[in-house]
PDB file of N, CA and C in Angstrom:
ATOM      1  N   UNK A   1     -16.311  -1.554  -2.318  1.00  0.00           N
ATOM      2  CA  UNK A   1     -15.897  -2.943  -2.372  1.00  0.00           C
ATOM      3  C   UNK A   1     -14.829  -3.180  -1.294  1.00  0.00           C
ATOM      4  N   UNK A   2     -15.201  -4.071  -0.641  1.00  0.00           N
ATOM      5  CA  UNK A   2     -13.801  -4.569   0.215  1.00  0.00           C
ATOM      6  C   UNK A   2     -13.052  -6.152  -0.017  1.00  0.00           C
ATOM      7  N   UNK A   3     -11.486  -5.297   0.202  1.00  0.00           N
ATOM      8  CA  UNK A   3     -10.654  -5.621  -0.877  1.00  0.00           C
ATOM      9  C   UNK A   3      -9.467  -7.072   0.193  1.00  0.00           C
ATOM     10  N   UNK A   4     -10.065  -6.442   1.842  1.00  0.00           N
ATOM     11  CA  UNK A   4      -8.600  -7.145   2.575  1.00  0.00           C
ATOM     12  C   UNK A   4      -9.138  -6.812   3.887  1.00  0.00           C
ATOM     13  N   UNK A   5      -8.295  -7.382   4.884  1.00  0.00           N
ATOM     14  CA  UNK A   5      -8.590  -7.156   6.361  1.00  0.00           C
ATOM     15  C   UNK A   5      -7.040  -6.912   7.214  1.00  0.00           C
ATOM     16  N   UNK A   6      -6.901  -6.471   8.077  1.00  0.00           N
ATOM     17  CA  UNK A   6      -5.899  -6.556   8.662  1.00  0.00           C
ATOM     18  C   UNK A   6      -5.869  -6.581  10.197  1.00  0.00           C
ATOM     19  N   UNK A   7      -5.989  -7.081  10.774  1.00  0.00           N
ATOM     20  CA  UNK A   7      -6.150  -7.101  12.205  1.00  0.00           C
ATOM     21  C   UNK A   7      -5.092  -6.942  13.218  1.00  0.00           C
ATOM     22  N   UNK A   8      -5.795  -5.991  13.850  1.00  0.00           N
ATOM     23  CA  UNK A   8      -5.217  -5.140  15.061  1.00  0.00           C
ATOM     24  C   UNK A   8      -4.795  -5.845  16.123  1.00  0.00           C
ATOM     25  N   UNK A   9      -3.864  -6.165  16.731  1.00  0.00           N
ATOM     26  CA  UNK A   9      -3.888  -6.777  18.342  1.00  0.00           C
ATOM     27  C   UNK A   9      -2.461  -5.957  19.269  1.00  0.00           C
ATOM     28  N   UNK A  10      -2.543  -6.263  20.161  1.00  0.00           N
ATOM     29  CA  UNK A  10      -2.643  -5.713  21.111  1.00  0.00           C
ATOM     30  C   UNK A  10      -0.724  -6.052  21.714  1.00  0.00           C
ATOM     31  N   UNK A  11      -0.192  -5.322  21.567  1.00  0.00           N
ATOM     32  CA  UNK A  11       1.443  -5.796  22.255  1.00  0.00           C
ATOM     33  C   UNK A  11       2.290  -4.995  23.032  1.00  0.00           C
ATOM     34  N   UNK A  12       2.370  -5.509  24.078  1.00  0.00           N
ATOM     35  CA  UNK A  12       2.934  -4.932  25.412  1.00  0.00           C
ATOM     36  C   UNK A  12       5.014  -4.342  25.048  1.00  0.00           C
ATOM     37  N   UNK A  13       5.673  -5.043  24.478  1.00  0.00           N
ATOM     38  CA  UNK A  13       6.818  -4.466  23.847  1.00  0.00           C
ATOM     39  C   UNK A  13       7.250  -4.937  22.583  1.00  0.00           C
ATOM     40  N   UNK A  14       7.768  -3.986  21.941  1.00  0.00           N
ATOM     41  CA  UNK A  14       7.597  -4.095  20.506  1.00  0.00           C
ATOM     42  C   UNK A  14       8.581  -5.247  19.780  1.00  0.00           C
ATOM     43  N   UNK A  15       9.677  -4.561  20.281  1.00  0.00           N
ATOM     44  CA  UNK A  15      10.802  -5.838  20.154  1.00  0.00           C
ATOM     45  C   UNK A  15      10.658  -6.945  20.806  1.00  0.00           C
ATOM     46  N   UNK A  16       9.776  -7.666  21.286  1.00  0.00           N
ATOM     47  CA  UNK A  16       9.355  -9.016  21.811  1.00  0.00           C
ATOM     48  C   UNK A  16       8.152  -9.341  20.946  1.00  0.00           C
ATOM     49  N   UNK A  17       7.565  -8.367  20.804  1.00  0.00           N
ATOM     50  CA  UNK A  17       6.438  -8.848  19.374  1.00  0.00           C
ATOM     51  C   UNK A  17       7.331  -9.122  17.857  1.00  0.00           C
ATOM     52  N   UNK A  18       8.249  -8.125  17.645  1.00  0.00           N
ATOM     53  CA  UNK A  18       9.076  -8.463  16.056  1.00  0.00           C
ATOM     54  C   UNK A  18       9.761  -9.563  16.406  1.00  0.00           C
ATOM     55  N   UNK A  19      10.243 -10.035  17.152  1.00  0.00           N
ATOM     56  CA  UNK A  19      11.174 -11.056  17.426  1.00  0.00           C
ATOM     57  C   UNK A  19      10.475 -12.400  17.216  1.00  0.00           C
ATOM     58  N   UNK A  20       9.479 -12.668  17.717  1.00  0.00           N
ATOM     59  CA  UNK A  20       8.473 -13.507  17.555  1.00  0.00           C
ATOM     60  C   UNK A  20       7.676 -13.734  16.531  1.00  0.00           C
ATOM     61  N   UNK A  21       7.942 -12.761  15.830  1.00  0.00           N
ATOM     62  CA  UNK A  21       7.010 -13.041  14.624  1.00  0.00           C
ATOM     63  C   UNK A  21       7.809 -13.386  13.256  1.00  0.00           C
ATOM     64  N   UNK A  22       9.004 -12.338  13.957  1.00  0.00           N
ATOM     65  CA  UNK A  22       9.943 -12.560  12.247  1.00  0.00           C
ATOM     66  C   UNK A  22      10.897 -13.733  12.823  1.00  0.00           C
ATOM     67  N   UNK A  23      11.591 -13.823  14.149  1.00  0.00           N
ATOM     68  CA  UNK A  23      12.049 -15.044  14.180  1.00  0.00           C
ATOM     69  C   UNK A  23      11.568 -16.448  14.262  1.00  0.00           C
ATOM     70  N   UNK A  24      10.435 -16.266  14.430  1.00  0.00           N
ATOM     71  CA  UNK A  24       9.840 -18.143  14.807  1.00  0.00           C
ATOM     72  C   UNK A  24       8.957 -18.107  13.831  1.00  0.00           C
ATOM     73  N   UNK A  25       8.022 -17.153  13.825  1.00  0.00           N
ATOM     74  CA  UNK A  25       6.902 -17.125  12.785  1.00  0.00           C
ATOM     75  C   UNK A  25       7.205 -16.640  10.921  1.00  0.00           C
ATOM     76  N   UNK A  26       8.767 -16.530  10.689  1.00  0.00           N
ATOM     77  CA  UNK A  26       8.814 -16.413   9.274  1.00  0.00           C
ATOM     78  C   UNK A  26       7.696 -15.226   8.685  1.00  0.00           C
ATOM     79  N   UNK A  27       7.413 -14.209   9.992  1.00  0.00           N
ATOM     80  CA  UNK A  27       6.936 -13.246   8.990  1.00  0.00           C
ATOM     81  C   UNK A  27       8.195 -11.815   8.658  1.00  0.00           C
ATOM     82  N   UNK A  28       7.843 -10.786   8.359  1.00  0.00           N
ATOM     83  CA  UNK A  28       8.936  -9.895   7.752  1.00  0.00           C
ATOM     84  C   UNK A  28       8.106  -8.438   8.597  1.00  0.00           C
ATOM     85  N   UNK A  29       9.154  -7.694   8.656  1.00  0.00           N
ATOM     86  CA  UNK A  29       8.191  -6.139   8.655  1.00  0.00           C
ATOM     87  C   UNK A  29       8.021  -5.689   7.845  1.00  0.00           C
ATOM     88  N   UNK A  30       6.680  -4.513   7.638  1.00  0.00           N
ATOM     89  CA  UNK A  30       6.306  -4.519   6.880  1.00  0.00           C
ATOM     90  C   UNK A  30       6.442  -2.975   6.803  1.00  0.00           C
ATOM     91  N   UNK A  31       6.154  -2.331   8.237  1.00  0.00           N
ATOM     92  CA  UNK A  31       6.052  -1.316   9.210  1.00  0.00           C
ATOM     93  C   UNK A  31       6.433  -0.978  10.176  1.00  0.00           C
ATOM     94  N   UNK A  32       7.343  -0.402  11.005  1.00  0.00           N
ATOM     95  CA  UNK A  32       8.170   0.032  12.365  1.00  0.00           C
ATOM     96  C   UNK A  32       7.702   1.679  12.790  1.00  0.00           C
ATOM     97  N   UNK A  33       6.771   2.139  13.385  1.00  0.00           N
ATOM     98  CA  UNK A  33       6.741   3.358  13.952  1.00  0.00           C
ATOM     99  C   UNK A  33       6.729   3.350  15.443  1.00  0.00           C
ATOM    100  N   UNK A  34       6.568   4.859  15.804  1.00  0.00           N
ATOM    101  CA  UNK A  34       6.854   4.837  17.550  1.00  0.00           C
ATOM    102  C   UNK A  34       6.062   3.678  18.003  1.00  0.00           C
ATOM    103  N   UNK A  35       4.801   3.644  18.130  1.00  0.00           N
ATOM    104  CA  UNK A  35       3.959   3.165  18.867  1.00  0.00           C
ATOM    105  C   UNK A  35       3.085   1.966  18.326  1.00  0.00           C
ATOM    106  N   UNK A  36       3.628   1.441  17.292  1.00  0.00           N
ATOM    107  CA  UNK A  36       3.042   0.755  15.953  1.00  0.00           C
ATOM    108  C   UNK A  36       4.130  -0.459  15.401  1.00  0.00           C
ATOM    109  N   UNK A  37       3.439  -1.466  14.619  1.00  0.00           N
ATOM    110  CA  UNK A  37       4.464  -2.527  14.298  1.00  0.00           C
ATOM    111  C   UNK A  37       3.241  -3.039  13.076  1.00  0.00           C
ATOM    112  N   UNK A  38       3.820  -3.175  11.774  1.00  0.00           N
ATOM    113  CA  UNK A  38       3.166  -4.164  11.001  1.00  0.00           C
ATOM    114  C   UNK A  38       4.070  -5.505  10.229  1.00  0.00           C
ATOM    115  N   UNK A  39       3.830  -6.796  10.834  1.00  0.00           N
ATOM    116  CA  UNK A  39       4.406  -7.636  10.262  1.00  0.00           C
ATOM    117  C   UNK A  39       3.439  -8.384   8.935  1.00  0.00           C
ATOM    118  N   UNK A  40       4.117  -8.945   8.100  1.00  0.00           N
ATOM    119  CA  UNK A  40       3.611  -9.052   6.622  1.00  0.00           C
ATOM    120  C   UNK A  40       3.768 -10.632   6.620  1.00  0.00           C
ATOM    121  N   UNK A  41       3.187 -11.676   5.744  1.00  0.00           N
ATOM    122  CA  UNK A  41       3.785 -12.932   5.630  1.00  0.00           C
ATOM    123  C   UNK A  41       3.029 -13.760   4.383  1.00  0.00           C
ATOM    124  N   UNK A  42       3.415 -13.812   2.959  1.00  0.00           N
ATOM    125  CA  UNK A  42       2.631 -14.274   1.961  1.00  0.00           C
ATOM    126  C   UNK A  42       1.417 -13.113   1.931  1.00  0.00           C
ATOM    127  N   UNK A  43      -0.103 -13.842   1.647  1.00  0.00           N
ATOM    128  CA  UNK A  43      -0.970 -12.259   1.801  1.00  0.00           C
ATOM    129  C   UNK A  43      -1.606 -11.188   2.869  1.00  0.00           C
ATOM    130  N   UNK A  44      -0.658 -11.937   3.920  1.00  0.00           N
ATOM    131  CA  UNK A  44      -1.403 -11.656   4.695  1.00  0.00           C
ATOM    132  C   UNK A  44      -0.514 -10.179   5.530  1.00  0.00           C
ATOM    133  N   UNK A  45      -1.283  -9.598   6.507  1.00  0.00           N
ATOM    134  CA  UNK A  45      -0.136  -8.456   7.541  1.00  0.00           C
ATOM    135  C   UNK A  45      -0.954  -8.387   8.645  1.00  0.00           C
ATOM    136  N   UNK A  46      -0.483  -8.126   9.616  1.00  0.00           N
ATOM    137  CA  UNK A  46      -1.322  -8.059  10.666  1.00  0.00           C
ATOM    138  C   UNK A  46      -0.454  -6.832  11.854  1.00  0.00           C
ATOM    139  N   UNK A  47      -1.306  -5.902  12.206  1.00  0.00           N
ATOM    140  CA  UNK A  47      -0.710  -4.883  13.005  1.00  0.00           C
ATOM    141  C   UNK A  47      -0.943  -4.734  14.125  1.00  0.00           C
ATOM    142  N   UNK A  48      -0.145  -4.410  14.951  1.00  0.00           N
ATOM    143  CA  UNK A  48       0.149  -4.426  16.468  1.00  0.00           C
ATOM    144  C   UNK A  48       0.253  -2.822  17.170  1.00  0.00           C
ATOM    145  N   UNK A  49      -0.975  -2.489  17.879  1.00  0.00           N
ATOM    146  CA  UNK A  49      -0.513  -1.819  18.599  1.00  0.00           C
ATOM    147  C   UNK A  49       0.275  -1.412  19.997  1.00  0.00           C
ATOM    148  N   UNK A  50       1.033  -0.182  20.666  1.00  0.00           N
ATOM    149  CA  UNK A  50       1.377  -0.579  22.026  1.00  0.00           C
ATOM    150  C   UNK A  50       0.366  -0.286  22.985  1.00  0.00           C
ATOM    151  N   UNK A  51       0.259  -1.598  23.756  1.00  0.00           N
ATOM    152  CA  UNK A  51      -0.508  -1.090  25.429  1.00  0.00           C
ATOM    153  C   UNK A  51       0.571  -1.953  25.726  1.00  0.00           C
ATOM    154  N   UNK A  52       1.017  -0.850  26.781  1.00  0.00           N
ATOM    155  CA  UNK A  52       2.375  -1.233  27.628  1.00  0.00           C
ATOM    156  C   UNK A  52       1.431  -1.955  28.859  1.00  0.00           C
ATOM    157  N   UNK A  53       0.024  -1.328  29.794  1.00  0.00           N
ATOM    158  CA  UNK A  53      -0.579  -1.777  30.487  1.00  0.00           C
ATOM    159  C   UNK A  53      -1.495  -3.471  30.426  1.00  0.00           C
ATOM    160  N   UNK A  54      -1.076  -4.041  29.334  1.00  0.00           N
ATOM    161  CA  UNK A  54      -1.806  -5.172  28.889  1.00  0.00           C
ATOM    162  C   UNK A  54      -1.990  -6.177  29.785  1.00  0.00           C
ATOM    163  N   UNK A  55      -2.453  -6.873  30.596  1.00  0.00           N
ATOM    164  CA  UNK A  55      -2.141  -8.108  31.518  1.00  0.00           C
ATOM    165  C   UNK A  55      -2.568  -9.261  30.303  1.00  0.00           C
ATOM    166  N   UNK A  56      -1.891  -9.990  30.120  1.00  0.00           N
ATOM    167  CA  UNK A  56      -1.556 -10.878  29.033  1.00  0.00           C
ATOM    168  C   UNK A  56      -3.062 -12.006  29.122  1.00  0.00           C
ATOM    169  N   UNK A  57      -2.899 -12.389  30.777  1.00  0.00           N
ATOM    170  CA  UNK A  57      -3.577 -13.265  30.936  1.00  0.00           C
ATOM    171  C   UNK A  57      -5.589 -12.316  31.022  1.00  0.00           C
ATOM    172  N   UNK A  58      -5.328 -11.597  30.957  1.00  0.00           N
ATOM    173  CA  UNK A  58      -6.608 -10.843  29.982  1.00  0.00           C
ATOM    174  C   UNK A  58      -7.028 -10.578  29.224  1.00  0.00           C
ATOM    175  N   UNK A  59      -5.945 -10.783  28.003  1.00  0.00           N
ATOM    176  CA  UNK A  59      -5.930 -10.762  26.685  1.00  0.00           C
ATOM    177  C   UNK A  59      -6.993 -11.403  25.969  1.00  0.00           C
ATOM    178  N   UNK A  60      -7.956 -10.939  25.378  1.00  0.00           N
ATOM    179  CA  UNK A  60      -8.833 -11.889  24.563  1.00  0.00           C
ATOM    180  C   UNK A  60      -8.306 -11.409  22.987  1.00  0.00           C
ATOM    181  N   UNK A  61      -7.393 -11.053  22.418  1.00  0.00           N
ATOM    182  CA  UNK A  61      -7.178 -10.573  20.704  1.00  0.00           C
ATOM    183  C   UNK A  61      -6.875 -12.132  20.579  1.00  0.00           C
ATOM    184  N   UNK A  62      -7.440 -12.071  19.111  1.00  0.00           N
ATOM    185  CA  UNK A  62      -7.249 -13.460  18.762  1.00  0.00           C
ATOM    186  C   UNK A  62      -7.699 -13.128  16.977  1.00  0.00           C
ATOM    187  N   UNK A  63      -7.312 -13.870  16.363  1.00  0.00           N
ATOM    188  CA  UNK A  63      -7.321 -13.969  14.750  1.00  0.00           C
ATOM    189  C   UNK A  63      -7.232 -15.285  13.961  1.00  0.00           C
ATOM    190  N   UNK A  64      -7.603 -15.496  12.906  1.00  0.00           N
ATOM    191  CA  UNK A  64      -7.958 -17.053  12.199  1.00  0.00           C
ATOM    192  C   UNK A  64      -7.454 -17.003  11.264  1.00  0.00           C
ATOM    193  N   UNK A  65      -6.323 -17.577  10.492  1.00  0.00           N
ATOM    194  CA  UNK A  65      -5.189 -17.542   9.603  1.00  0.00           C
ATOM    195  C   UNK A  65      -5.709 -18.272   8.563  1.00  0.00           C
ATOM    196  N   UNK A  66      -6.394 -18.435   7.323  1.00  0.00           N
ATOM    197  CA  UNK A  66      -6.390 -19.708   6.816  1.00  0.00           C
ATOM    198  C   UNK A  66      -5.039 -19.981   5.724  1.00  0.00           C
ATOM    199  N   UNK A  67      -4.529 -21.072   5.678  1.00  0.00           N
ATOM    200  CA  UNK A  67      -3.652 -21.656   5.142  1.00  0.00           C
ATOM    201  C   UNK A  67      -4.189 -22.645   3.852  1.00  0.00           C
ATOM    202  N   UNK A  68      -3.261 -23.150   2.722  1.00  0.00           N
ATOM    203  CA  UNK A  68      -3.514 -24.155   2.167  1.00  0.00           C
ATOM    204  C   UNK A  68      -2.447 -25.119   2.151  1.00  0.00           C
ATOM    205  N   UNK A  69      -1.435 -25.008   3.224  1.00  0.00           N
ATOM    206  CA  UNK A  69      -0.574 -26.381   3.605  1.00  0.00           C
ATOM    207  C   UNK A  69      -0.500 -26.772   4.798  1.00  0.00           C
ATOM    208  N   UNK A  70      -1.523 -26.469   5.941  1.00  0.00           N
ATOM    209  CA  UNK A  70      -1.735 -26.713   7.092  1.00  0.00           C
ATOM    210  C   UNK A  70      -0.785 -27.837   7.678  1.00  0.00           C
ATOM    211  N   UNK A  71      -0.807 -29.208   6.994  1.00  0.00           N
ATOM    212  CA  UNK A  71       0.139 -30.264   7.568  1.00  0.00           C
ATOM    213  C   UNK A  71       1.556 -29.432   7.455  1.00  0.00           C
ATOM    214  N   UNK A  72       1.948 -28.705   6.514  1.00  0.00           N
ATOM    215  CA  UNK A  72       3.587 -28.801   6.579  1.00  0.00           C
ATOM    216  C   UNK A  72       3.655 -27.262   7.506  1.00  0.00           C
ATOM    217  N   UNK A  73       3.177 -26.480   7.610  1.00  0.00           N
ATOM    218  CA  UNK A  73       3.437 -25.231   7.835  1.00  0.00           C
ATOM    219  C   UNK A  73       3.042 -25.820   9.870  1.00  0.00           C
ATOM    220  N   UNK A  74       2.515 -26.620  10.059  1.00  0.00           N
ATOM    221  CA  UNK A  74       1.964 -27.214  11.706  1.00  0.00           C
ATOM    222  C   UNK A  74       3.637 -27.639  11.896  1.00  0.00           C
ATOM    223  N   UNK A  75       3.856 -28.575  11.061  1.00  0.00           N
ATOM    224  CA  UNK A  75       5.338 -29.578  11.280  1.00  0.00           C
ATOM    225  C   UNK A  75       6.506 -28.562  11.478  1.00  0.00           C
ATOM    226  N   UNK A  76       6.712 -27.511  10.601  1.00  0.00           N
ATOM    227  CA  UNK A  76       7.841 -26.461  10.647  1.00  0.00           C
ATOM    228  C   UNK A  76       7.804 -25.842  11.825  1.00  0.00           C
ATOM    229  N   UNK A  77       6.941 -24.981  12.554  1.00  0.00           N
ATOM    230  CA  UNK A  77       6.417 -24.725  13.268  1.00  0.00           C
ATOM    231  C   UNK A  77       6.721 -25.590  15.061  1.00  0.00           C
ATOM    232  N   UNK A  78       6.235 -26.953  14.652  1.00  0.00           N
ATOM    233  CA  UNK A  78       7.097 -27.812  15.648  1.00  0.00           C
ATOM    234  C   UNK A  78       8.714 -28.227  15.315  1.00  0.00           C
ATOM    235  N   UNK A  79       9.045 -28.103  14.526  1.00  0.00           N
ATOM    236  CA  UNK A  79      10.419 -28.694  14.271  1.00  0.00           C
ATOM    237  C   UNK A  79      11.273 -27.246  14.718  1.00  0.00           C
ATOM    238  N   UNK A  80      10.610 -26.165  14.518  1.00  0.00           N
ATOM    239  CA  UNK A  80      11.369 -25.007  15.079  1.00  0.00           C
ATOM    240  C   UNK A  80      10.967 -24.953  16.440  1.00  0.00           C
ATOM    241  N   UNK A  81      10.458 -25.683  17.443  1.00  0.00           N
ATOM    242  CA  UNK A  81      10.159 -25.784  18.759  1.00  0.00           C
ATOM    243  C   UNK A  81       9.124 -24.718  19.173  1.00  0.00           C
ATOM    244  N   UNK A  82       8.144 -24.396  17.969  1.00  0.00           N
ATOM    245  CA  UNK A  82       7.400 -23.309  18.688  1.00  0.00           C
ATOM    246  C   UNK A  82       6.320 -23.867  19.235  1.00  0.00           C
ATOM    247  N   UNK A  83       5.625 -23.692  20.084  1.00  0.00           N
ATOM    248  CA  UNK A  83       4.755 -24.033  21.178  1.00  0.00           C
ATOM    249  C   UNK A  83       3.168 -24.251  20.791  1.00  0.00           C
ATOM    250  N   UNK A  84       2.352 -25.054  20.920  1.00  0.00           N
ATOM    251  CA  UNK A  84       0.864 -25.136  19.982  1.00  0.00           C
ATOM    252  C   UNK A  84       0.536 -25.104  21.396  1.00  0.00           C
ATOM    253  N   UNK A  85      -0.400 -23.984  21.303  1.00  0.00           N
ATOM    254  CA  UNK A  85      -1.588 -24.012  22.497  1.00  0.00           C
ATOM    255  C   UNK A  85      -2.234 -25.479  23.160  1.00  0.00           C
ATOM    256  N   UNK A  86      -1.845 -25.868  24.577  1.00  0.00           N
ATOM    257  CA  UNK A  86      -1.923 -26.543  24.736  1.00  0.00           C
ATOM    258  C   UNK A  86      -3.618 -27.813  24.384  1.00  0.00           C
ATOM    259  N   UNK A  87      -4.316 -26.426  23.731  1.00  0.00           N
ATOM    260  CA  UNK A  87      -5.437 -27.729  23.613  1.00  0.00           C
ATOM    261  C   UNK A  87      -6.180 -26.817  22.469  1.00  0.00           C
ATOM    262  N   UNK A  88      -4.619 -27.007  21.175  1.00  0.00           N
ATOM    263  CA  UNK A  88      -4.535 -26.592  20.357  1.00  0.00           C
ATOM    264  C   UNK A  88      -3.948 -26.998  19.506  1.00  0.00           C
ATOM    265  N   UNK A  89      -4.183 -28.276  19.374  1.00  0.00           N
ATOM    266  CA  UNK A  89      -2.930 -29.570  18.469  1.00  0.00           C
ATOM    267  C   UNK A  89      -4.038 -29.815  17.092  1.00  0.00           C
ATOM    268  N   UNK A  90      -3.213 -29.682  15.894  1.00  0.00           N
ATOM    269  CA  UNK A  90      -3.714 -29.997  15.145  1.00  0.00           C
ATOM    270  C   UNK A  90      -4.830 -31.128  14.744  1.00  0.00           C
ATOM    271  N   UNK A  91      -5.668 -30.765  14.295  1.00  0.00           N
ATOM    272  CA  UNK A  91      -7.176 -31.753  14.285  1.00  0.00           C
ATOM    273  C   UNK A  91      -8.240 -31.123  13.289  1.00  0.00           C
ATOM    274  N   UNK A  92      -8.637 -32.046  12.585  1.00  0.00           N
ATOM    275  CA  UNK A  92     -10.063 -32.003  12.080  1.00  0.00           C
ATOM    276  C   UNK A  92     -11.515 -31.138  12.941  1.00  0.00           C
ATOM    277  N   UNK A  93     -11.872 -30.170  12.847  1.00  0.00           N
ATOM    278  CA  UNK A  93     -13.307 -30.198  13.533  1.00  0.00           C
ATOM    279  C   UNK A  93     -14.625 -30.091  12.974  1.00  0.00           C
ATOM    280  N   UNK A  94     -15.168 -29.816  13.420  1.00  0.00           N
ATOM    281  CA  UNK A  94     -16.984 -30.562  12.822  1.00  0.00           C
ATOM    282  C   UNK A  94     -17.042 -29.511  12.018  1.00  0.00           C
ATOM    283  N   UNK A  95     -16.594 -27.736  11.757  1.00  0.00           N
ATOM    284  CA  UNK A  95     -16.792 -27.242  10.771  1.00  0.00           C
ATOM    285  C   UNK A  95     -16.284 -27.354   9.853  1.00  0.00           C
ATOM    286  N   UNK A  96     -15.715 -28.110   9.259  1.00  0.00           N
ATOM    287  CA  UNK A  96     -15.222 -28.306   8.133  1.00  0.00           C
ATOM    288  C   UNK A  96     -13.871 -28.145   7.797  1.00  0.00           C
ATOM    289  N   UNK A  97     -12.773 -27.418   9.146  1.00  0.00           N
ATOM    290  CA  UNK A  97     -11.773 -27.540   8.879  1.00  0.00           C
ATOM    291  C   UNK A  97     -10.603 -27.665   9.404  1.00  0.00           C
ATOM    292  N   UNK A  98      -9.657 -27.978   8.946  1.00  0.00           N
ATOM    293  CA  UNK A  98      -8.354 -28.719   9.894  1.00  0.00           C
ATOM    294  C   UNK A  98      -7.627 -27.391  10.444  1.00  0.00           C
ATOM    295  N   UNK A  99      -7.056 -27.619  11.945  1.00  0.00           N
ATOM    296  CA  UNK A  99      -6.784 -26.287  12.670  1.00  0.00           C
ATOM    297  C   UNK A  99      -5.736 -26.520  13.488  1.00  0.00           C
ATOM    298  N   UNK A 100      -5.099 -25.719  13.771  1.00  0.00           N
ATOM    299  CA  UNK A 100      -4.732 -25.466  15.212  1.00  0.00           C
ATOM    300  C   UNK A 100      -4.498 -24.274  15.781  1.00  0.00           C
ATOM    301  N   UNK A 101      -3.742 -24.033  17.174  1.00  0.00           N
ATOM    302  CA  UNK A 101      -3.863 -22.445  17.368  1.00  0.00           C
ATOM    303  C   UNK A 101      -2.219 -22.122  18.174  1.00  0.00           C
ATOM    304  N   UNK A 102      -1.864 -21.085  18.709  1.00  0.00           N
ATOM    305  CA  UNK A 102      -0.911 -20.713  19.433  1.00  0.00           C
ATOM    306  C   UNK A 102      -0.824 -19.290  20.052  1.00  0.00           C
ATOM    307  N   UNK A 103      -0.442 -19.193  21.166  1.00  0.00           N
ATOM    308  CA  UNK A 103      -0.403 -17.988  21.712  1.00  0.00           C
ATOM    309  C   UNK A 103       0.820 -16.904  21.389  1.00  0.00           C
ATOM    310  N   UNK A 104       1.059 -15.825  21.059  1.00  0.00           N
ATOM    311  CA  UNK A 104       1.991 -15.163  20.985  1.00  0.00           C
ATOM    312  C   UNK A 104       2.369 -14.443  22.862  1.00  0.00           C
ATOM    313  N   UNK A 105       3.826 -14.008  22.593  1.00  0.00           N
ATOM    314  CA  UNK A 105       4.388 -13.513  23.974  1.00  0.00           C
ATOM    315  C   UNK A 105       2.729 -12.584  24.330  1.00  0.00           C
ATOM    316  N   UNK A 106       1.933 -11.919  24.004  1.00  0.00           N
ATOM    317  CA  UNK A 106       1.126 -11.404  24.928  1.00  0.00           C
ATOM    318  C   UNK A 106      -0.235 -12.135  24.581  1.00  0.00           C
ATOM    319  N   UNK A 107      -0.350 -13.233  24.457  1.00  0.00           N
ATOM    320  CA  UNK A 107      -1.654 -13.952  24.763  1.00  0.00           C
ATOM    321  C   UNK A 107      -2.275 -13.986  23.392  1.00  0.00           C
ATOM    322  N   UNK A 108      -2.104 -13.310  22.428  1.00  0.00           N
ATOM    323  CA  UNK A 108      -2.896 -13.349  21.374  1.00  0.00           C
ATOM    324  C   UNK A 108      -3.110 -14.726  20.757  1.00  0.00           C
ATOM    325  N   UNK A 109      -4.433 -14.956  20.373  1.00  0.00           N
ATOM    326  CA  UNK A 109      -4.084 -16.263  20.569  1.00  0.00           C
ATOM    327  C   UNK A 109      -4.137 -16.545  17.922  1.00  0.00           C
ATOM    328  N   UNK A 110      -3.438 -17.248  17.786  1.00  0.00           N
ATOM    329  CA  UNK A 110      -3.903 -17.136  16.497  1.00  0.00           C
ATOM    330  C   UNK A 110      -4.096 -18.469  16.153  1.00  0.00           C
ATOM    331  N   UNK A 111      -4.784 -18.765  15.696  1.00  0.00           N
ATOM    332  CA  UNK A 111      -5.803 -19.775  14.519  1.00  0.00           C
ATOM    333  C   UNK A 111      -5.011 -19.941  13.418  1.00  0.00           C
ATOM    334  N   UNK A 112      -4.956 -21.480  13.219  1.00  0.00           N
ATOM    335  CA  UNK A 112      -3.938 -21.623  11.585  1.00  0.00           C
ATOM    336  C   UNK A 112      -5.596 -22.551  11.369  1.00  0.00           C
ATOM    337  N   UNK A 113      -6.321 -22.198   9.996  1.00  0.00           N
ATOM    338  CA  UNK A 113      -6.947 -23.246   9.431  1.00  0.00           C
ATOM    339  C   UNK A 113      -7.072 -23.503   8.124  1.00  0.00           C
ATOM    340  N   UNK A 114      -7.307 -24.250   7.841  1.00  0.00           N
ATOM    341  CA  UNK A 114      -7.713 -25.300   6.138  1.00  0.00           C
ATOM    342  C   UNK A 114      -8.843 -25.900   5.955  1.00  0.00           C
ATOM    343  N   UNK A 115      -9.873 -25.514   5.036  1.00  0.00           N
ATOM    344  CA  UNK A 115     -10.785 -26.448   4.705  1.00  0.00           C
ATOM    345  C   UNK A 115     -10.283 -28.030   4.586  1.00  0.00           C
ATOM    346  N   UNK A 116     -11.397 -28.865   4.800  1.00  0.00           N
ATOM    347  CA  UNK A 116     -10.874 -29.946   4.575  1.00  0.00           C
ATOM    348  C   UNK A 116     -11.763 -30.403   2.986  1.00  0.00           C
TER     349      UNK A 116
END
């Protein structure tokens, strides 16, 4: 039976990935090893490995968050000045659900969505 997922991506320095996640993104650690980082947030965790060699703008890691307060958790998010992918602004789409997205310091790009 499978029980959970946790997805892997990809981070060039570690302390610029925790910083970003636990300072803007309200997640926590979960995990700190040499070469390894797991941040935690409600049910979710998501783990980071190091490639110091990463070119950011090559980056394809990317992940789909779903939420069930999409409007307020989008607004916090801007009211803390964090950045929505530029053609990544919250909206309705034809699958059925309300979204938006944002890039972390190495390109990852993550998906906030909600059924509608």
């Amino acid at each position: 039976m499978l029980t959970n997922i946790c997805p892997k991506l990809p981070m060039r320095n570690k302390n610029m990935t925790r910083e970003f996640y636990i300072d803007k993104l309200n997640f926590s650690v979960l995990g700190d090893y040499d070469q390894y980082l797991i941040v935690a947030r409600d049910n979710i965790e998501i783990h980071f490995f190091e490639f110091k060699e990463l070119d950011p703008l090559e980056n394809y890691g990317q992940i789909y968050i779903r939420t069930d307060n999409i409007d307020s958790l989008y607004q916090t998010l801007l009211d803390n000045k964090i950045k929505v992918h530029p053609s990544g602004c919250l909206e309705n789409k034809p699958w059925g659900q309300k979204e938006f997205a944002l890039l972390d310091p190495d390109n990852n790009l993550l998906t906030f969505g909600q059924s509608i």
